[in-house]
N, C-alpha and C. Protein backbone atom coordinates (compact mmCIF):
# COMPACT_ATOMS: atom_id res chain seq x y z
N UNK A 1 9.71 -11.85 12.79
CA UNK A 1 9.28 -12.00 11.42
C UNK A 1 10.47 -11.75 10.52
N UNK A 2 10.54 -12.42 9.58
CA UNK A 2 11.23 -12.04 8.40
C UNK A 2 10.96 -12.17 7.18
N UNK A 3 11.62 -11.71 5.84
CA UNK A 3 10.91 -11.13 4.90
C UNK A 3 12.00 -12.37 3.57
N UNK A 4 10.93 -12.78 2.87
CA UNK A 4 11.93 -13.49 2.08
C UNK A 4 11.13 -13.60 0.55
N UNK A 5 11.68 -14.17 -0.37
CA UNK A 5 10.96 -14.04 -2.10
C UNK A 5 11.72 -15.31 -2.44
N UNK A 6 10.90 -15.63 -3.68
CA UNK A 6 11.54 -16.62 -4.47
C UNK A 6 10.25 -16.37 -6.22
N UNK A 7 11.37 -17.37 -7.01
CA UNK A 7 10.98 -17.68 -8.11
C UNK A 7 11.13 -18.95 -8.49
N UNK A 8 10.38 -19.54 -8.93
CA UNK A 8 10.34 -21.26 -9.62
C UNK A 8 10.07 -20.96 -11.22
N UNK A 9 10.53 -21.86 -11.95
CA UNK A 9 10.51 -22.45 -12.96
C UNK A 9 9.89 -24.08 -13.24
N UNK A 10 9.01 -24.55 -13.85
CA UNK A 10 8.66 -26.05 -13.90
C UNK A 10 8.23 -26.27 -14.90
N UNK A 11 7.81 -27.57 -16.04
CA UNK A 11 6.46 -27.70 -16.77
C UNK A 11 5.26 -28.18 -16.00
N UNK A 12 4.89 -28.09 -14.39
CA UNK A 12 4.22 -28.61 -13.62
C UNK A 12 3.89 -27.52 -12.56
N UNK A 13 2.94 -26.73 -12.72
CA UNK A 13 2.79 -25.61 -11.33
C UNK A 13 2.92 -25.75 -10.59
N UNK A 14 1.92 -26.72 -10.20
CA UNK A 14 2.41 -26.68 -8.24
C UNK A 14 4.12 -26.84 -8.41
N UNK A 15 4.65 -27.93 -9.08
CA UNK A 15 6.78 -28.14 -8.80
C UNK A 15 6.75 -26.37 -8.85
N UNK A 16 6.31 -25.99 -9.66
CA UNK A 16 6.93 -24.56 -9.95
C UNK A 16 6.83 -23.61 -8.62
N UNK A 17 5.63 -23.94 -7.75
CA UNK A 17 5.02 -23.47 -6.69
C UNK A 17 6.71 -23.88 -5.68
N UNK A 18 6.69 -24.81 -5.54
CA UNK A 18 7.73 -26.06 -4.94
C UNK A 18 8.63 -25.35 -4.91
N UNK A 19 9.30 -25.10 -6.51
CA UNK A 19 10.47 -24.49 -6.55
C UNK A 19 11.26 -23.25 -6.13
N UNK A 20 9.88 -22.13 -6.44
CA UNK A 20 9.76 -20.33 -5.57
C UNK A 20 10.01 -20.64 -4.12
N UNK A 21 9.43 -21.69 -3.39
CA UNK A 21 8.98 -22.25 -1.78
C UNK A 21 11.43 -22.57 -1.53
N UNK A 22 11.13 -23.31 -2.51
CA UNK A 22 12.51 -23.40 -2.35
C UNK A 22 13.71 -22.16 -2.39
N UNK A 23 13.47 -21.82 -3.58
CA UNK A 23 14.22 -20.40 -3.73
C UNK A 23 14.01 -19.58 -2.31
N UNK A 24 12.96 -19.30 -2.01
CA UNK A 24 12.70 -18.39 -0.45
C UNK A 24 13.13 -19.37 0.36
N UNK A 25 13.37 -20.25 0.54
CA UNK A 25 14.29 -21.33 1.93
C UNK A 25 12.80 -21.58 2.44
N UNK A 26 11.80 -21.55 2.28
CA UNK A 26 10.26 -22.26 3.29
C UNK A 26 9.99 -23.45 2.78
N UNK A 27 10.42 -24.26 2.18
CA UNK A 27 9.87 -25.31 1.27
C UNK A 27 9.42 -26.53 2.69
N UNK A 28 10.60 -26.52 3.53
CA UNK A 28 10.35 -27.43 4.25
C UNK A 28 9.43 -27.18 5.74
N UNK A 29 8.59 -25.97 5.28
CA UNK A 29 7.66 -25.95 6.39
C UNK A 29 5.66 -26.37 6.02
N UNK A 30 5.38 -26.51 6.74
CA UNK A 30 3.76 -26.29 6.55
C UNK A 30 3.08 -25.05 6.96
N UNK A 31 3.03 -24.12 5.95
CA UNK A 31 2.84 -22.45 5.64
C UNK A 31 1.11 -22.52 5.80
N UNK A 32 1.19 -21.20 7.05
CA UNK A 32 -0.59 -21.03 7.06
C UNK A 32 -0.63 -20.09 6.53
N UNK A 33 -1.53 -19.35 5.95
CA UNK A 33 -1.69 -17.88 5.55
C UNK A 33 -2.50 -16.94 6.43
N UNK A 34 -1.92 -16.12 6.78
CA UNK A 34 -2.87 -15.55 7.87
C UNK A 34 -3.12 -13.94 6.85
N UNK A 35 -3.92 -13.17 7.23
CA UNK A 35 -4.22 -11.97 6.83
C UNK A 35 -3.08 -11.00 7.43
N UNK A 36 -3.51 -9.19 7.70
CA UNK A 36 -2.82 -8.59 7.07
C UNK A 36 -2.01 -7.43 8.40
N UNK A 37 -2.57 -8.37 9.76
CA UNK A 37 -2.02 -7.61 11.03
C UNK A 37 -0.38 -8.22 11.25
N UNK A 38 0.67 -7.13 11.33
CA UNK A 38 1.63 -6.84 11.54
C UNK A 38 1.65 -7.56 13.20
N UNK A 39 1.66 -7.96 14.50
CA UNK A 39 1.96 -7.76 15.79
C UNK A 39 2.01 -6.79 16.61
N UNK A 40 1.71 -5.95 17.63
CA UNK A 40 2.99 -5.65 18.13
C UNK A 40 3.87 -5.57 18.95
N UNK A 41 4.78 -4.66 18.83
CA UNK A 41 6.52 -5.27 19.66
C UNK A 41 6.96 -6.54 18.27
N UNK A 42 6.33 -6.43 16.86
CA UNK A 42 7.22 -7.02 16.02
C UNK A 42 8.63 -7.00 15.82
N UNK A 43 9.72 -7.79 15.97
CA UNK A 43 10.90 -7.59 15.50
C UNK A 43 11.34 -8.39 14.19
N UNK A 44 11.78 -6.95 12.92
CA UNK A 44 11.95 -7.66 11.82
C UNK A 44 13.67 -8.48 11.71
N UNK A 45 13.51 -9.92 11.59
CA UNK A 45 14.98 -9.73 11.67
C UNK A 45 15.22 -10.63 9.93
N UNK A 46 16.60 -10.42 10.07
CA UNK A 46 16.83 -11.59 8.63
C UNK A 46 16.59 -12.63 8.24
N UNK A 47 17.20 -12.39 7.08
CA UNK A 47 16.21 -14.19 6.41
C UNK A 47 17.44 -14.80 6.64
N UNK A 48 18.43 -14.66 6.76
CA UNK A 48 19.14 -16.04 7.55
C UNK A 48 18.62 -16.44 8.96
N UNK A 49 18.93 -15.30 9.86
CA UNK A 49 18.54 -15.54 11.06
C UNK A 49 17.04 -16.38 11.32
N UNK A 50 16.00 -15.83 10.36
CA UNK A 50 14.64 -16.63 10.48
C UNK A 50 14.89 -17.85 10.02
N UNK A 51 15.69 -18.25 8.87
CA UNK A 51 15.65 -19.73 8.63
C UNK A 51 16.20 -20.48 9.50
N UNK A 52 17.16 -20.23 10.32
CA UNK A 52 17.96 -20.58 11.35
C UNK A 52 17.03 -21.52 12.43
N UNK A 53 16.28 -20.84 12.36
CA UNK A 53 14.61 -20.67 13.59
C UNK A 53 13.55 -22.10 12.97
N UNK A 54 13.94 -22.37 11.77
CA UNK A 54 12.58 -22.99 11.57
C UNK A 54 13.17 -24.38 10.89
N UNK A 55 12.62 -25.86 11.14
CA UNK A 55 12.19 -26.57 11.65
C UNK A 55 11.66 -27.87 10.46
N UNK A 56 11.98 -28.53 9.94
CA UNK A 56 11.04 -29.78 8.80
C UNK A 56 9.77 -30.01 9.41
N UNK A 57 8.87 -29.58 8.61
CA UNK A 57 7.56 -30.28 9.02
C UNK A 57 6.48 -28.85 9.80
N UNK A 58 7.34 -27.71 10.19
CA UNK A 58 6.94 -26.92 11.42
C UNK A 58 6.18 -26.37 10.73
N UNK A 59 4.85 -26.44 11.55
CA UNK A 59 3.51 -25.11 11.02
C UNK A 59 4.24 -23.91 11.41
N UNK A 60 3.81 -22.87 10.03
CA UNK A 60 4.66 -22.03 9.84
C UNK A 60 3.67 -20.92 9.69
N UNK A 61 2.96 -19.57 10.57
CA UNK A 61 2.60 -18.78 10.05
C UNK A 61 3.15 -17.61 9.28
N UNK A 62 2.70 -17.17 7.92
CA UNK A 62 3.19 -16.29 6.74
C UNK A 62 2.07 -15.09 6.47
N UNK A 63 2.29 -14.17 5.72
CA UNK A 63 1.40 -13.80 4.78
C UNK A 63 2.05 -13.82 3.72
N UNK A 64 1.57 -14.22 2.44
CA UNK A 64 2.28 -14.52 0.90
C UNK A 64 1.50 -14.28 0.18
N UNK A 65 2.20 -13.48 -0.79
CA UNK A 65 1.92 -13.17 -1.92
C UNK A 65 2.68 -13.94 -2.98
N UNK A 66 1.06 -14.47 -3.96
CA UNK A 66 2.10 -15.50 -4.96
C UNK A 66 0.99 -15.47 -6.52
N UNK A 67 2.04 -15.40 -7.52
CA UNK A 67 1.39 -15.00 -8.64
C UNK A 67 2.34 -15.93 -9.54
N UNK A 68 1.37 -16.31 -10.34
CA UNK A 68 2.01 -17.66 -11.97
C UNK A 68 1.43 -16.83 -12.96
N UNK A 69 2.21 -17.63 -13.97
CA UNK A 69 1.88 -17.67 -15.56
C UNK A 69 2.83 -18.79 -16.46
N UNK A 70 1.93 -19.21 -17.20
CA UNK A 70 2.41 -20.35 -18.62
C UNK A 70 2.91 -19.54 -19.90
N UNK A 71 2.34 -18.43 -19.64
CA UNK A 71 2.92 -17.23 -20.87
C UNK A 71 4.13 -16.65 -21.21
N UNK A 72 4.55 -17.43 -22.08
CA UNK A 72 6.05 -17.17 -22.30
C UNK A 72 5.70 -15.17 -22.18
N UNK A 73 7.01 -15.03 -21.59
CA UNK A 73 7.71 -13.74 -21.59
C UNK A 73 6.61 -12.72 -20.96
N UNK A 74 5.93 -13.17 -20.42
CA UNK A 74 4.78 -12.21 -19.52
C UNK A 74 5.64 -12.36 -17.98
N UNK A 75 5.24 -10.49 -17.97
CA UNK A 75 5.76 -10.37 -16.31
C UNK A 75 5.16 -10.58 -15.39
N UNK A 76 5.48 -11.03 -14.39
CA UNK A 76 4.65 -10.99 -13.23
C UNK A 76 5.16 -10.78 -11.59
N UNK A 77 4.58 -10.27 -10.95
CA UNK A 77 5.07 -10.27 -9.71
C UNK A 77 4.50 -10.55 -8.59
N UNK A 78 5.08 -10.22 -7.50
CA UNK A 78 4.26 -10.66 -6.33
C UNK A 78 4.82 -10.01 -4.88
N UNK A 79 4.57 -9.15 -4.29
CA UNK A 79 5.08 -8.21 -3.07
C UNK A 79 4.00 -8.21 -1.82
N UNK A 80 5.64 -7.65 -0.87
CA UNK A 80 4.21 -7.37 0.88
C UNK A 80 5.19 -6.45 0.92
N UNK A 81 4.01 -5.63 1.70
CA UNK A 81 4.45 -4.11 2.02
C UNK A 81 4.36 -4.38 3.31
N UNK A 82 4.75 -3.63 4.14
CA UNK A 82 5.17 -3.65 5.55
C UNK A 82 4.88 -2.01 6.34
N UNK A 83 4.17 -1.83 6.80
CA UNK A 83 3.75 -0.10 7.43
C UNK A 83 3.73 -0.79 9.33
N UNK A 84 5.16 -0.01 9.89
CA UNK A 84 5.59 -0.42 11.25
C UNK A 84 4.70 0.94 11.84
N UNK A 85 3.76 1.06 13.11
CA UNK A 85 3.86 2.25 13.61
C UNK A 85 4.31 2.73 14.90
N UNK A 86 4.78 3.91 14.60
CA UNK A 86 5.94 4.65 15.73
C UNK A 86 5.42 3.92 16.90
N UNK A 87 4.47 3.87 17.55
CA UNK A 87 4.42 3.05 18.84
C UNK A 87 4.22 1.76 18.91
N UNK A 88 5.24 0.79 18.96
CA UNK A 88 5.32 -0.34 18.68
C UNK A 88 4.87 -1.34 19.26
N UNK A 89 3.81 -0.71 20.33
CA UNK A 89 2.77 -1.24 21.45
C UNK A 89 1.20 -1.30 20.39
N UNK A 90 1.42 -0.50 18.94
CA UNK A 90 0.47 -0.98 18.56
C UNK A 90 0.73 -2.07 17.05
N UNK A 91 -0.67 -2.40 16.82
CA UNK A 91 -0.18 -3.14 15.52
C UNK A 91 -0.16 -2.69 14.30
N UNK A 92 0.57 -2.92 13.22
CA UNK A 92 0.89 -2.33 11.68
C UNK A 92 0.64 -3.46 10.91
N UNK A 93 0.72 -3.17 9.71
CA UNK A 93 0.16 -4.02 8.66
C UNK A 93 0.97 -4.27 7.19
N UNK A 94 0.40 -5.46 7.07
CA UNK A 94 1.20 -6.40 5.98
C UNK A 94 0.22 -6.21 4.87
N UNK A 95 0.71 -5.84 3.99
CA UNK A 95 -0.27 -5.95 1.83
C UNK A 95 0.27 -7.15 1.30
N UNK A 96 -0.64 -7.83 0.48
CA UNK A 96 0.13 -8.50 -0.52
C UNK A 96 -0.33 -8.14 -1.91
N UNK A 97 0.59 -7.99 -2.56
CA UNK A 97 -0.23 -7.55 -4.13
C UNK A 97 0.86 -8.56 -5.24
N UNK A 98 -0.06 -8.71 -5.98
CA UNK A 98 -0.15 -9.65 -7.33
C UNK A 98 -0.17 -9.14 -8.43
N UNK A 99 0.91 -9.41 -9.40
CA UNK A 99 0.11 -8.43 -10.57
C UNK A 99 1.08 -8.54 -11.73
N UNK A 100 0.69 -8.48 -13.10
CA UNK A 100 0.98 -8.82 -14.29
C UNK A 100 1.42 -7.55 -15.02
N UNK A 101 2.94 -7.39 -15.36
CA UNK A 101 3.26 -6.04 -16.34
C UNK A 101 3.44 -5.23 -15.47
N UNK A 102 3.90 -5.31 -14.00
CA UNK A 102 4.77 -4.60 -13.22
C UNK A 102 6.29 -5.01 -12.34
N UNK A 103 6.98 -4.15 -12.88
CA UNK A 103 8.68 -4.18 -12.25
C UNK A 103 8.55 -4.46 -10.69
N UNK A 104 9.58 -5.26 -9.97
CA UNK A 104 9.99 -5.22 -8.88
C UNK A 104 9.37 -3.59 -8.25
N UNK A 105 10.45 -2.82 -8.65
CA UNK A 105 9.62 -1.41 -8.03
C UNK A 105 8.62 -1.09 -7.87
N UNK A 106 7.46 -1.05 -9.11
CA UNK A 106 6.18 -0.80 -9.12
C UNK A 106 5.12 -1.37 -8.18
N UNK A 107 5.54 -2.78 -8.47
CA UNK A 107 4.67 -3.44 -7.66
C UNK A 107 5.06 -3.76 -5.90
N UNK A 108 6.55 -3.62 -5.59
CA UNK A 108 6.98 -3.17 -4.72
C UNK A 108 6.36 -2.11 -3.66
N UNK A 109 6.26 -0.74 -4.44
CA UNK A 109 6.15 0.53 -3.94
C UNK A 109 4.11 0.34 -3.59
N UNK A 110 3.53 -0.31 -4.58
CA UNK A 110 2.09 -0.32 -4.57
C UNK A 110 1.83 -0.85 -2.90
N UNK A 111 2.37 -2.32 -2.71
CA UNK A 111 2.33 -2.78 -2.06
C UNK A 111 2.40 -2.00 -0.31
N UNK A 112 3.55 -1.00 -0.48
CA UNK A 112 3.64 -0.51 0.89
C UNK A 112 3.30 0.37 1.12
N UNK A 113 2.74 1.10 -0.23
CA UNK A 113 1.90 2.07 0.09
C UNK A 113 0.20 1.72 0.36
N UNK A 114 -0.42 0.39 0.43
CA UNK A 114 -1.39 0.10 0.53
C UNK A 114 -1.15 -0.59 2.23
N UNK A 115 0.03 -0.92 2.70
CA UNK A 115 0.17 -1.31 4.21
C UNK A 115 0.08 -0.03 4.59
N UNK A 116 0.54 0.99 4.00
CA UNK A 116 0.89 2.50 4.79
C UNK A 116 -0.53 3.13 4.66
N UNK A 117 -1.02 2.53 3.74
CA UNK A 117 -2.48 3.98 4.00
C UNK A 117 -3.49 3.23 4.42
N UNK A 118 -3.36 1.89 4.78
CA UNK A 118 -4.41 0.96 5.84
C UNK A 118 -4.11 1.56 7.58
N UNK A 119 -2.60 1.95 7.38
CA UNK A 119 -2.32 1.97 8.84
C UNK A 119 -2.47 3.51 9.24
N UNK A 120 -2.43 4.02 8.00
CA UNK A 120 -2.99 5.73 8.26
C UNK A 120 -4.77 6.02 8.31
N UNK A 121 -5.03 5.20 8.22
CA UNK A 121 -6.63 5.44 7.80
C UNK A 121 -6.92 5.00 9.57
N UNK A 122 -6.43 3.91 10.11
CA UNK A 122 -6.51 3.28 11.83
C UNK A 122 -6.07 4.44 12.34
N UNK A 123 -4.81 5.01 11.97
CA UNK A 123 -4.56 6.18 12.57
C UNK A 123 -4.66 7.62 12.66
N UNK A 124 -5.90 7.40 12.28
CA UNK A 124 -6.64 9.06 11.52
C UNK A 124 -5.95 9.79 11.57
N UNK A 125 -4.76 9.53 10.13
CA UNK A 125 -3.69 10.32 9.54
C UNK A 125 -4.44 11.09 8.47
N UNK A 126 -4.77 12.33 8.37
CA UNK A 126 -5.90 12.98 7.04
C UNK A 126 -4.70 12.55 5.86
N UNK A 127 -4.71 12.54 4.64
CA UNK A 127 -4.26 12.44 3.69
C UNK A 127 -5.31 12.47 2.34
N UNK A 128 -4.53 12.96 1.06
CA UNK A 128 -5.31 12.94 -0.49
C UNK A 128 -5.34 11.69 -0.87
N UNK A 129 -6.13 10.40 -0.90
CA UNK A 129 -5.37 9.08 -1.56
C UNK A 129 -5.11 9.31 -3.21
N UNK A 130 -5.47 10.59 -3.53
CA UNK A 130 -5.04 10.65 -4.82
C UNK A 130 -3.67 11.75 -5.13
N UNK A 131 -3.18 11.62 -4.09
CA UNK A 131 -1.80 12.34 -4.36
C UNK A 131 -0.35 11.16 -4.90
N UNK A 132 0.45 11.45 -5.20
CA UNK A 132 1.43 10.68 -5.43
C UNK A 132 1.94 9.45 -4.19
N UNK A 133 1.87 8.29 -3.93
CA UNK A 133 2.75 7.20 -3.10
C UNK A 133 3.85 8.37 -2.50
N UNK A 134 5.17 8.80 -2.60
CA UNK A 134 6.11 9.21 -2.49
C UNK A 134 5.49 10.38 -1.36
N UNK A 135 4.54 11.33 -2.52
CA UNK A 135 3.88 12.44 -1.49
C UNK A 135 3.52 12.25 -0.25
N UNK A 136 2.48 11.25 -0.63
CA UNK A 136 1.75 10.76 0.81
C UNK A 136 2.93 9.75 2.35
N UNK A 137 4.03 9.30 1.25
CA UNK A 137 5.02 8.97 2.37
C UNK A 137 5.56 9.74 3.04
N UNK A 138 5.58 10.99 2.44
CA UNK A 138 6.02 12.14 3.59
C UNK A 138 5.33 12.40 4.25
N UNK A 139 3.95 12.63 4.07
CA UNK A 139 3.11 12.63 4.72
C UNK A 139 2.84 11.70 6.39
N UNK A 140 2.87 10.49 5.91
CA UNK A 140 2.98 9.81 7.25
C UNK A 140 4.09 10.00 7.81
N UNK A 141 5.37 9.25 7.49
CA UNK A 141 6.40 10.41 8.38
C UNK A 141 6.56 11.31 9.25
N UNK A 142 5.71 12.54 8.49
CA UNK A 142 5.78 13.69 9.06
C UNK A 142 4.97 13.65 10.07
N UNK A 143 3.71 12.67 10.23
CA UNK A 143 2.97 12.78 11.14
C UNK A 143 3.77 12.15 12.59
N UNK A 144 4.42 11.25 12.45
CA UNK A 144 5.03 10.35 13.69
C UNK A 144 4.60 9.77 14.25
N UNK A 145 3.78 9.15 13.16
CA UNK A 145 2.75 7.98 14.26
C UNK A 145 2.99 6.44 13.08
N UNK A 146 3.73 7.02 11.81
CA UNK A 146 4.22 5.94 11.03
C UNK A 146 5.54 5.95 11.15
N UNK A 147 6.74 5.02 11.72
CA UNK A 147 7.94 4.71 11.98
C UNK A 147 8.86 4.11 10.74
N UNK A 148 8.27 3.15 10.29
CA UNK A 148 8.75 3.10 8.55
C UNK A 148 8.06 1.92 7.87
N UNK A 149 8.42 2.34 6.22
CA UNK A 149 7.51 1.05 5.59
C UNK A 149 8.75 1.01 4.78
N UNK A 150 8.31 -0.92 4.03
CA UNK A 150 9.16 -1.57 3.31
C UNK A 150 8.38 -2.02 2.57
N UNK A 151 9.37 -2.93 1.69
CA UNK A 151 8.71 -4.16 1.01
C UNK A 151 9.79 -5.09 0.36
N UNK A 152 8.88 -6.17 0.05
CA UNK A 152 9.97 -7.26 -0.23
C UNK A 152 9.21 -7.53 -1.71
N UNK A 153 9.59 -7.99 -2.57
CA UNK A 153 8.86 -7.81 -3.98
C UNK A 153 9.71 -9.22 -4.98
N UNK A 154 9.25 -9.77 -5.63
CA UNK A 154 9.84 -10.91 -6.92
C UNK A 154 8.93 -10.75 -7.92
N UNK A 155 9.99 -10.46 -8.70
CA UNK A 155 9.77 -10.07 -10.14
C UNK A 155 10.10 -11.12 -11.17
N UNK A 156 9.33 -12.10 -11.97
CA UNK A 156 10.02 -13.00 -13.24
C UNK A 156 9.23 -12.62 -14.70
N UNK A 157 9.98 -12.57 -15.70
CA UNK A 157 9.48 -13.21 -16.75
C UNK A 157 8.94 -14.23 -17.44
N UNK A 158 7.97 -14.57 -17.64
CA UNK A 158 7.41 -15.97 -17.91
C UNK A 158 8.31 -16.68 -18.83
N UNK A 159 8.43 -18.14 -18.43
CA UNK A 159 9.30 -18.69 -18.89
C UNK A 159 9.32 -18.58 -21.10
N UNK A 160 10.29 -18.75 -21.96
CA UNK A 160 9.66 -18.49 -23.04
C UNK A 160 9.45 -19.83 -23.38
N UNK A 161 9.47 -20.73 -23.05
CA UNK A 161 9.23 -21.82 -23.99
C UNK A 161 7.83 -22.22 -23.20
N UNK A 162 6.93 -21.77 -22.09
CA UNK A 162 5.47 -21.23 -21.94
C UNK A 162 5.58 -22.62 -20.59
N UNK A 163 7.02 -22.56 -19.89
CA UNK A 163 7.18 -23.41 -18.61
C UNK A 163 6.15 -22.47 -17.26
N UNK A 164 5.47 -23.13 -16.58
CA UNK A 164 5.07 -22.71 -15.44
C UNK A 164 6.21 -21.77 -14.73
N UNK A 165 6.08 -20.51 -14.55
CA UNK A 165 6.56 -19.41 -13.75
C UNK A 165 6.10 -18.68 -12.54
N UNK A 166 6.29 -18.79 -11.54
CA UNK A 166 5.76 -18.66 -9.74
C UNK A 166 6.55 -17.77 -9.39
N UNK A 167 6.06 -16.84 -9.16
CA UNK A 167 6.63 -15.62 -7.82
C UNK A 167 6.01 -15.70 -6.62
N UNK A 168 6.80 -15.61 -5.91
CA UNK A 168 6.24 -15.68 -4.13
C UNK A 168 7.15 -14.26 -3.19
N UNK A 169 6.26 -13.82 -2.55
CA UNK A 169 6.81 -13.08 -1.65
C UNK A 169 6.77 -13.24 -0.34
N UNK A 170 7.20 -12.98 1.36
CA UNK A 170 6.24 -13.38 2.20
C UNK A 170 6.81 -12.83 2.84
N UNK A 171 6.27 -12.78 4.41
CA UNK A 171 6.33 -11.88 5.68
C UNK A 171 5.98 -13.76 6.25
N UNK A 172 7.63 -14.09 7.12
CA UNK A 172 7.28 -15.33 7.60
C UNK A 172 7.33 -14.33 9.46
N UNK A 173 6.41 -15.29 10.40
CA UNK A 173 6.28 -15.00 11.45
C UNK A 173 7.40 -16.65 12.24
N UNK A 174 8.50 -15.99 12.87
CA UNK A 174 9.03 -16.85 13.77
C UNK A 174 8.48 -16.59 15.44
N UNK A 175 9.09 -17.15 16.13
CA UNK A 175 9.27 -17.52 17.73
C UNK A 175 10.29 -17.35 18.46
C-alpha cells in the first residue's frame, strides 16, 4: 500500500475531480473504494515505488477520502489515518475524514485518531474517548498492541474566483 494526496482546480468538478486524481499520480487507473480494513502483513511503501507498480486502465483498489467546494476561499480537506497493530498477523485500519474549516493538521490528526481508537476498541485497549488525541496516543503505545499511526491529509482553499476545488487523499493497495 501506499499513501498519496492531491488537489485540482477546474470550472467543471468532475475535471477538478480529474485534476486532484492527477496531482496524486492515480488518474490513469480504475479506483474501487473499498472500506476501512488495513491487511495483514501490510507493507507501507512509497508513492514512487507504488506508482512504479501500477498500470493504464488497472483496477485499482483504494480507500479515499475526497471533499469539493465552489466557495471561493472556503477550506477544505480530506485525510486517512492509518492505525498498524504491533502484530502484523493481524489487521489495522484505514479513516477517511472530510471536512470544511480544518488545517492539514487538524483534520490530519482527527483522522488517525479515529483509525487508532477503531483498532483499540478490536483490541480491548480501555481508554477515556474524551481525553485529548495526543493523550490517548500514548495510551495505545503504551499498551503494545498499537505499533504506529499516520496520516496522509490535503488541505486547499477554495478557489477565489468560486472555480471547482477537490481534495483527495488515499491509501492505494498495490501487488
Amino acid at each position: 500500500m501506499f499513501l498519496t494526496k492531491g488537489v485540482g482546480v477546474h470550472k467543471d468538478k468532475l475535471a477538478s475531480f480529474e485534476l486532484a486524481l492527477r496531482s496524486a499520480g492515480i488518474e490513469k487507473c480504475n479506483l474501487v473504494y473499498v472500506s476501512s480494513i488495513l491487511p495483514p502483513n501490510s507493507k507501507i511503501i512509497s508513492k514512487l515505488d507504488g506508482l512504479k507498480l501500477l498500470n493504464p486502465g488497472q483496477i485499482v483498489y483504494c480507500v479515499m477520502a475526497r471533499n469539493e467546494t465552489n466557495e471561493p476561499n472556503r477550506l477544505i480537506s480530506a485525510a486517512i489515518g492509518i492505525a498498524i497493530p504491533a502484530d502484523r498477523n493481524n489487521y489495522g485500519y484505514l479513516s477517511e475524514q472530510h471536512a470544511f474549516g480544518e488545517t492539514d493538521e487538524k483534520s490530519g490528526d482527527y483522522a488517525e485518531d479515529l483509525a487508532a481508537t477503531m483498532l483499540a476498541t478490536t483490541l480491548g485497549i480501555e481508554f477515556d474517548p474524551n481525553t485529548a488525541w495526543d493523550e490517548r496516543k500514548q495510551i495505545y503505545k503504551a499498551s503494545d498492541n498499537i505499533f504506529k499511526t499516520m496520516n496522509v491529509c490535503q488541505s486547499a482553499i477554495g478557489n477565489k474566483n468560486g472555480l471547482w476545488t477537490t481534495t483527495i487523499a488515499a491509501a492505494v493497495f498495490v501487488e
